[in-house]
Protein backbone atom coordinates (compact mmCIF):
# COMPACT_ATOMS: atom_id res chain seq x y z
CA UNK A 1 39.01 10.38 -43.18
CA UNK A 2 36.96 11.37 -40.06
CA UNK A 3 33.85 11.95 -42.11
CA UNK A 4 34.28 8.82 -43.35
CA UNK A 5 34.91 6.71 -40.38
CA UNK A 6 31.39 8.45 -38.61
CA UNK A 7 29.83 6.52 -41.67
CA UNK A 8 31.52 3.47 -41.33
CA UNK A 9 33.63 3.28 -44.61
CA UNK A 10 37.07 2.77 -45.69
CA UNK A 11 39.85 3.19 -48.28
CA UNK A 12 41.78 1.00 -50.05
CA UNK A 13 44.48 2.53 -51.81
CA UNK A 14 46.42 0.90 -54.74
CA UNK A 15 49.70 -0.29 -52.83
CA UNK A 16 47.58 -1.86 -50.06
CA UNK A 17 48.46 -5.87 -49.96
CA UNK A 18 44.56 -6.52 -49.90
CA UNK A 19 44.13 -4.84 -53.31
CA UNK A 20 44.53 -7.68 -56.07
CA UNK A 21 47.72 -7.75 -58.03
CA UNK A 22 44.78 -9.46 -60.65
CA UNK A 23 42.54 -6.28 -60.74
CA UNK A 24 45.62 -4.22 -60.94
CA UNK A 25 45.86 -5.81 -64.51
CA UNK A 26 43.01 -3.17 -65.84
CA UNK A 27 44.46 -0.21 -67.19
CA UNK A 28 41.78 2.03 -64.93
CA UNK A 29 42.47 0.18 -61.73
CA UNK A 30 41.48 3.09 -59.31
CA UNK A 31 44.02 4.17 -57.18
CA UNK A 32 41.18 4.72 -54.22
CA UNK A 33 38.36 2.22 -53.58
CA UNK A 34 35.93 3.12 -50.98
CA UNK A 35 34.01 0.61 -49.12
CA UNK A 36 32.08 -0.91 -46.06
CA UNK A 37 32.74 -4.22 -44.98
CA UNK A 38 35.43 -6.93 -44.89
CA UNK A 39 38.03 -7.22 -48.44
CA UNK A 40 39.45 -10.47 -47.87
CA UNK A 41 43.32 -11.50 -48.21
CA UNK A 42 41.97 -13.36 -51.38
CA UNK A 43 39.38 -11.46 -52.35
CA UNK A 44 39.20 -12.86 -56.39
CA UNK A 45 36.60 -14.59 -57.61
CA UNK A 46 33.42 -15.43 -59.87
CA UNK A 47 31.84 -12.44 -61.15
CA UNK A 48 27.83 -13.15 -62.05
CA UNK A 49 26.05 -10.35 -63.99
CA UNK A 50 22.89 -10.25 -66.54
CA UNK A 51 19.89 -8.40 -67.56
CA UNK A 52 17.68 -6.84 -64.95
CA UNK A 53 14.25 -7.63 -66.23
CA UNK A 54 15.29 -11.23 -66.13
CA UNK A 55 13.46 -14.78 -66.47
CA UNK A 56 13.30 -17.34 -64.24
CA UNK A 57 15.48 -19.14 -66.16
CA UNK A 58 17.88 -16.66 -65.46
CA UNK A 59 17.10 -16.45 -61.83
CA UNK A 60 17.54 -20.56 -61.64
CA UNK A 61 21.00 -20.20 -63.59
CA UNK A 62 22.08 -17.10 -61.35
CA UNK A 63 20.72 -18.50 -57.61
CA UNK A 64 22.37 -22.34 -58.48
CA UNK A 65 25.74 -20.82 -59.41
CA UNK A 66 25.62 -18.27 -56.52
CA UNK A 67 24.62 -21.17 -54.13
CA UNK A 68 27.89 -23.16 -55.84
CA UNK A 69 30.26 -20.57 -55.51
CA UNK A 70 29.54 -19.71 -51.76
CA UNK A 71 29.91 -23.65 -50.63
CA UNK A 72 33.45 -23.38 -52.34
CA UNK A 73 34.52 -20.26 -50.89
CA UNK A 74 34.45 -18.70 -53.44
CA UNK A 75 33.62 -14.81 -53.70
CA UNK A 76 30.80 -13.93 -55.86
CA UNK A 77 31.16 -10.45 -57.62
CA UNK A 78 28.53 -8.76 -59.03
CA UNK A 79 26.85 -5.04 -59.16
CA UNK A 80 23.93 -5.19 -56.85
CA UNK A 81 21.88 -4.34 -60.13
CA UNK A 82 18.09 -5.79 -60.29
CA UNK A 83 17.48 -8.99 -61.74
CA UNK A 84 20.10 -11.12 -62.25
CA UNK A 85 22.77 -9.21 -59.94
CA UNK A 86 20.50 -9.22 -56.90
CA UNK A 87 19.65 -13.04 -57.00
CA UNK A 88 23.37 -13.62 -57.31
CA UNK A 89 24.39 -11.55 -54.30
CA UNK A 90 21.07 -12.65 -52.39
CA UNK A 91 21.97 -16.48 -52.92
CA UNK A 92 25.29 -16.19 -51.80
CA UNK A 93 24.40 -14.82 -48.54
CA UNK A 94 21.67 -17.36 -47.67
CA UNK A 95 24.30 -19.99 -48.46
CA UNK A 96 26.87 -18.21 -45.80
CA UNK A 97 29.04 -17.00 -48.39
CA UNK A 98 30.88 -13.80 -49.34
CA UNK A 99 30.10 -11.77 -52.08
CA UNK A 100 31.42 -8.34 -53.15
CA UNK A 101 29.38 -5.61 -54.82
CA UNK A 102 30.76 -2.48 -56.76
CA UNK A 103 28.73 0.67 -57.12
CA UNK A 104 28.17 3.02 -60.05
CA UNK A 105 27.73 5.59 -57.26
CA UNK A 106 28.95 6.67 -54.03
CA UNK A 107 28.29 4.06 -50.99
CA UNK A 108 26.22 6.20 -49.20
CA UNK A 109 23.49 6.78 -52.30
CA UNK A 110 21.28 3.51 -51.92
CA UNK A 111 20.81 2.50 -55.42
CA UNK A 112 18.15 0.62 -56.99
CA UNK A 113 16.76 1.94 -53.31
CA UNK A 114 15.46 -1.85 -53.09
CA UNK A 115 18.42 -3.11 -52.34
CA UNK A 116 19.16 -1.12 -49.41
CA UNK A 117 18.86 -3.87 -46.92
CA UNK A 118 20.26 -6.28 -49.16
CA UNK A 119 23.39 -3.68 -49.59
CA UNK A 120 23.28 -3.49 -45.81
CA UNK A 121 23.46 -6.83 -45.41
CA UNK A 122 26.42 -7.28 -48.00
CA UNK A 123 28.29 -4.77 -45.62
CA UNK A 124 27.99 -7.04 -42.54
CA UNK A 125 28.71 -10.91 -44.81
CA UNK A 126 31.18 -9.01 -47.09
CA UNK A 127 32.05 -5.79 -48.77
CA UNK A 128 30.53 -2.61 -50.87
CA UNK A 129 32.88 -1.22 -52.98
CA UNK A 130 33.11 2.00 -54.86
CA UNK A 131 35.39 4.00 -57.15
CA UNK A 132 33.46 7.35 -55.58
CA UNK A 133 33.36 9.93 -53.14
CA UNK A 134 30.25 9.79 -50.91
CA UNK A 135 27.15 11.51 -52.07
CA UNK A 136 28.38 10.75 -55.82
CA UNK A 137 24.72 9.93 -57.42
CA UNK A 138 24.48 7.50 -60.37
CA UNK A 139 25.13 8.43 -63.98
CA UNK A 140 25.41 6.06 -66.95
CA UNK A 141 29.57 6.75 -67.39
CA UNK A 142 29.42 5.59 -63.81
CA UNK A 143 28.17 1.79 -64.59
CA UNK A 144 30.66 1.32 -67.13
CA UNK A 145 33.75 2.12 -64.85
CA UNK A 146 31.54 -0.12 -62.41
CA UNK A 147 31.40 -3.08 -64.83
CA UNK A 148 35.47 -2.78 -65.44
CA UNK A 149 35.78 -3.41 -61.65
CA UNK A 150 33.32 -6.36 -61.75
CA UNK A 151 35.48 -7.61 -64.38
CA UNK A 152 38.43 -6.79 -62.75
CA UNK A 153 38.62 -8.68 -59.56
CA UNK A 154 37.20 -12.01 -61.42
CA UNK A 155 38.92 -14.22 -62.88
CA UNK A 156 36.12 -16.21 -64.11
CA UNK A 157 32.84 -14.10 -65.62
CA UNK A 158 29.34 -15.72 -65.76
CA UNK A 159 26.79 -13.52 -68.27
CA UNK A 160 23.64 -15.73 -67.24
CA UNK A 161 21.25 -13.53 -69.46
CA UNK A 162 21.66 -10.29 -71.71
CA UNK A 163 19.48 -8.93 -74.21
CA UNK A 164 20.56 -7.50 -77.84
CA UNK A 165 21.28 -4.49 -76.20
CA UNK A 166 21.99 -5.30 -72.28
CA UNK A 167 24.35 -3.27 -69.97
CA UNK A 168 26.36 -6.63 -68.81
CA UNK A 169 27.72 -6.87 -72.25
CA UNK A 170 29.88 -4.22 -71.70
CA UNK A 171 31.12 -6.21 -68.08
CA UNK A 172 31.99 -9.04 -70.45
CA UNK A 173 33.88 -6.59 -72.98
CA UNK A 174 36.08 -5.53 -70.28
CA UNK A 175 36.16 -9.07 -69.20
CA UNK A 176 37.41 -10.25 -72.75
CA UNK A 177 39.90 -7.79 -72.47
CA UNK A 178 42.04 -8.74 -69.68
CA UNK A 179 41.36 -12.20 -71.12
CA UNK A 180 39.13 -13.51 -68.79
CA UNK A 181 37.54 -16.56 -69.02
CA UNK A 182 33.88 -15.40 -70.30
CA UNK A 183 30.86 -18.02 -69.79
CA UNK A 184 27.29 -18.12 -70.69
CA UNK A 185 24.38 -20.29 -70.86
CA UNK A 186 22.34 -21.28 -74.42
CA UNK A 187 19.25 -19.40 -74.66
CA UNK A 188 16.14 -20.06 -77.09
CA UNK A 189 16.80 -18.62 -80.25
CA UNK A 190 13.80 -16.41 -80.28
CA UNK A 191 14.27 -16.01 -76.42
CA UNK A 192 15.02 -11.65 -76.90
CA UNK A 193 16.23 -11.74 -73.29
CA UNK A 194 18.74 -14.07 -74.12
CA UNK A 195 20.33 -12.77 -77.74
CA UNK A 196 22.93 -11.74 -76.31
CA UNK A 197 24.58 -14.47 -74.04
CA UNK A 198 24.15 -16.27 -77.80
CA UNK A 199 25.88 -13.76 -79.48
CA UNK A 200 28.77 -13.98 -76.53
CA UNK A 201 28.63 -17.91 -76.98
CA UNK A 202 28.98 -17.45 -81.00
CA UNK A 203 31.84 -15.36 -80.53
CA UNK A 204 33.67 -17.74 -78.52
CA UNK A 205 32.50 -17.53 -74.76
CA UNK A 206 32.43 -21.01 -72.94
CA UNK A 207 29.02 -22.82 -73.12
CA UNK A 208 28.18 -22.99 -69.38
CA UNK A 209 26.19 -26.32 -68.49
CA UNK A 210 26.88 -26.43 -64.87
CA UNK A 211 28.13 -24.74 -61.64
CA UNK A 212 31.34 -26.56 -61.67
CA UNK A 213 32.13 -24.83 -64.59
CA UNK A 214 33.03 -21.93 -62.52
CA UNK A 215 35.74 -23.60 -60.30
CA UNK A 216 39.07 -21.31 -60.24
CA UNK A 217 41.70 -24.40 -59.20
CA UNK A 218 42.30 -25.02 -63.41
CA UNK A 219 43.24 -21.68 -63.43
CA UNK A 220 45.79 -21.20 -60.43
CA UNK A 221 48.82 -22.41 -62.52
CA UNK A 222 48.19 -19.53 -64.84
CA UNK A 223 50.60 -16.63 -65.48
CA UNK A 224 48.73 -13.27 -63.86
CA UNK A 225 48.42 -10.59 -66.28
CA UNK A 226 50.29 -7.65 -65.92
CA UNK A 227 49.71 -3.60 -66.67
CA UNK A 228 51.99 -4.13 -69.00
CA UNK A 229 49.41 -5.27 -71.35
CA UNK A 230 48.42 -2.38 -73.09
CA UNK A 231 45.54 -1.17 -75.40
CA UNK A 232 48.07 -1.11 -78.24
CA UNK A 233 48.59 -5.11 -77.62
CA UNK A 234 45.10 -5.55 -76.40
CA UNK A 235 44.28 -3.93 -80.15
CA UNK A 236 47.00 -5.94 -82.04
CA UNK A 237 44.93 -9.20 -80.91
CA UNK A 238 41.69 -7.66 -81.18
CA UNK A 239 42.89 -7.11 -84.90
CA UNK A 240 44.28 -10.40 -85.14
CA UNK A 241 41.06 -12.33 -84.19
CA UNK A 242 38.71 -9.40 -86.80
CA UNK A 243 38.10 -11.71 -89.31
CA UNK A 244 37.22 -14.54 -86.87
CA UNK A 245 34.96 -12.17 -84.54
CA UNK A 246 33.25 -9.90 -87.26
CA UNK A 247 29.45 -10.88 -87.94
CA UNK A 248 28.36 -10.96 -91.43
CA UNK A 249 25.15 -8.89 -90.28
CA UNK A 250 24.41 -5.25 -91.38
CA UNK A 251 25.07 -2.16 -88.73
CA UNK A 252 21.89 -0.90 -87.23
CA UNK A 253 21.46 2.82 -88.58
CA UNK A 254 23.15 3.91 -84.80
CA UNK A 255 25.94 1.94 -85.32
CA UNK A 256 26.78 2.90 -88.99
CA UNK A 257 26.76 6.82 -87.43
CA UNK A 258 29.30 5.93 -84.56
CA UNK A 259 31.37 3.90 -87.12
CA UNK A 260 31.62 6.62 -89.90
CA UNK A 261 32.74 8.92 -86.75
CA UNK A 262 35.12 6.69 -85.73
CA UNK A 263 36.67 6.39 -89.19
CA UNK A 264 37.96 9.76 -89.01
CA UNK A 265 39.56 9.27 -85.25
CA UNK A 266 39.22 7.57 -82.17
CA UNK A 267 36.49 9.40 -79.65
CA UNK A 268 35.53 9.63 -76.05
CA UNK A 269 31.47 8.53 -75.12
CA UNK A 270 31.36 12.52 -74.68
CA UNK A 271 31.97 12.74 -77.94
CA UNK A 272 30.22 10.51 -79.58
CA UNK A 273 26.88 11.58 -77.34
CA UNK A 274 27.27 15.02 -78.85
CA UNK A 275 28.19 14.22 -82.69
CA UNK A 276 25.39 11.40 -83.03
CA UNK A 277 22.41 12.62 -80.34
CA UNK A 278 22.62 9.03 -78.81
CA UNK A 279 22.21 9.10 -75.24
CA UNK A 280 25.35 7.23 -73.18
CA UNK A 281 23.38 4.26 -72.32
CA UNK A 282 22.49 3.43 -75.46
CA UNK A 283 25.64 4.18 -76.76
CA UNK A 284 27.56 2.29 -74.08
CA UNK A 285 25.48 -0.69 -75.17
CA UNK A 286 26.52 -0.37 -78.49
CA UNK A 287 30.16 -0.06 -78.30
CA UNK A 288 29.89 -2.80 -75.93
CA UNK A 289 28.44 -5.07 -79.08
CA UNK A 290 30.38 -3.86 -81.23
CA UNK A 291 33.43 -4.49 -79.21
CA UNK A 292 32.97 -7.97 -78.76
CA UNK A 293 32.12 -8.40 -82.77
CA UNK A 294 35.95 -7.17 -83.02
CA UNK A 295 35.04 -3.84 -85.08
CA UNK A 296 36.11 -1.20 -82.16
CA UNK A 297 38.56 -1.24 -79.15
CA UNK A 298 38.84 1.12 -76.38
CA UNK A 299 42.20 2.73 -75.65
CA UNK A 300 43.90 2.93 -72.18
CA UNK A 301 42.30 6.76 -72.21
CA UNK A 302 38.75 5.99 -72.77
CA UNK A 303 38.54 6.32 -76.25
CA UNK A 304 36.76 4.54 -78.85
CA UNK A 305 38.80 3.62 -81.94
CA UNK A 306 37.75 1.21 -85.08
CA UNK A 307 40.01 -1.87 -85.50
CA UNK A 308 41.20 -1.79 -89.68
């Protein structure tokens, strides 16, 4: 705790009043959060993600919602990610508003190293938040715990631009899990950056047309999830909604190998990295599309299981 107060951070542990009874709600709620800054007594909001090579269609979608969000008071959550995550978190400041960032690494690694000012200047207009220990450098498992906590403390989740294959489809996974309310603008059909905000919108996320969208007062009379909830409940709807979610397209060769592995049992990302020679990114990516097509689930212990 001394170490950690010479370089200015704190804990919040699970009982504390300022952690979120909402964020609580995912299984894998940490029971330590490290961070620098200020956690507000109402520290839920909108969480903004997308791809990192982005457009500037994304950047006008992501800066305009940002902007919204901060003149409402509402917290803007996001990942401090290039792209799409910085313009949110970078918007929200400019418009004197507080925005939250969670790390896939510990809070004093600066990662991209770009954003070290802008991660510095989160710190001082908000908060920095991370699942681990100082010095912890970034590794791919990392981002996807990171993306559950994005998900986690919003109740509302704007995907403003993901490719085919893009990281923040696994935030909205996560997201679609605790039954969060999942938005996204249309792309261009043959727009690649944007394939897969359409395949979120085709499965059944909200078309997002404007900033008021993203207003949390329609959803304040709403019952709070609970841990109670499950995998084996979040499955039983998962398998409920399989013949509504499943796309009629064929399974790249990738994702035939991690289904046929999966039909045997369910498996960890270790796993699955060492039986198919897929490297965690890529396979993260995967399972995150193939989650939100309804043909896998992941279980309350990290494991990857096909839904029958």
């Amino acid at each position: 705790m001394d170490e950690l107060a010479k370089k200015k951070m704190k804990v919040l542990v699970y009982d504390d009043p300022l952690y979120p009874e909402l964020a609580k709600a995912w299984p894998e709620a940490p029971i330590v959060l490290y961070y620098r800054g200020t956690i507000r007594n109402n520290s839920i909001g909108v969480g903004i993600v997308g791809s990192r090579r982005c457009s500037l269609y994304g950047k006008q979608v992501a800066v305009e919602a940002a902007d919204y969000l901060a003149h409402q008071g509402i917290p803007v959550i996001s990942g401090l990610a290039k792209g799409i995550d910085g313009y949110a978190h970078t918007a929200c400041l400019k418009a004197g508003g507080y925005t939250m960032a969670f790390l896939g690494n510990g809070l004093d690694v600066f990662y991209p190293k770009e954003h070290r000012e802008l991660q510095a200047a989160i710190s001082e207009n908000g908060a920095v938040i991370s699942k681990y220990l100082p010095g912890t450098t970034p590794r791919p498992e990392n981002f996807l715990q990171r993306n559950g906590l994005i998900s986690s403390w919003s109740q509302k989740l704007l995907v403003v631009e993901a490719g085919r294959n893009s990281g923040a489809l696994s935030t909205a996974s996560f997201a679609k899990t605790l039954n969060r309310v999942i938005l996204a603008p249309p792309h261009e059909i043959y727009c690649v950056s944007g394939q897969g905000t359409n395949q979120l919108l085709k499965n059944g996320a909200l078309l997002y047309l404007k900033p008021e969208q993203l207003d949390l007062q329609d959803l304040m009379e709403k019952p709070v999830l609970t841990r109670t909830n499950k995998t084996s409940g979040q499955v039983a709807n998962a398998t409920v909604n399989h013949s509504q979610n499943q796309t009629e397209r064929e399974l790249t060769p990738d994702e035939s190998k991690v289904h046929a592995l999966l039909n045997n049992s369910e498996k960890t990302i270790q796993q699955l990295e060492a039986l198919t020679g897929i490297n965690q990114v890529l396979l993260i990516e995967q399972l995150a599309i193939m989650e939100l097509e309804g043909l896998v689930a992941l279980s309350s212990n990290g494991s990857y299981c096909l839904i029958n």
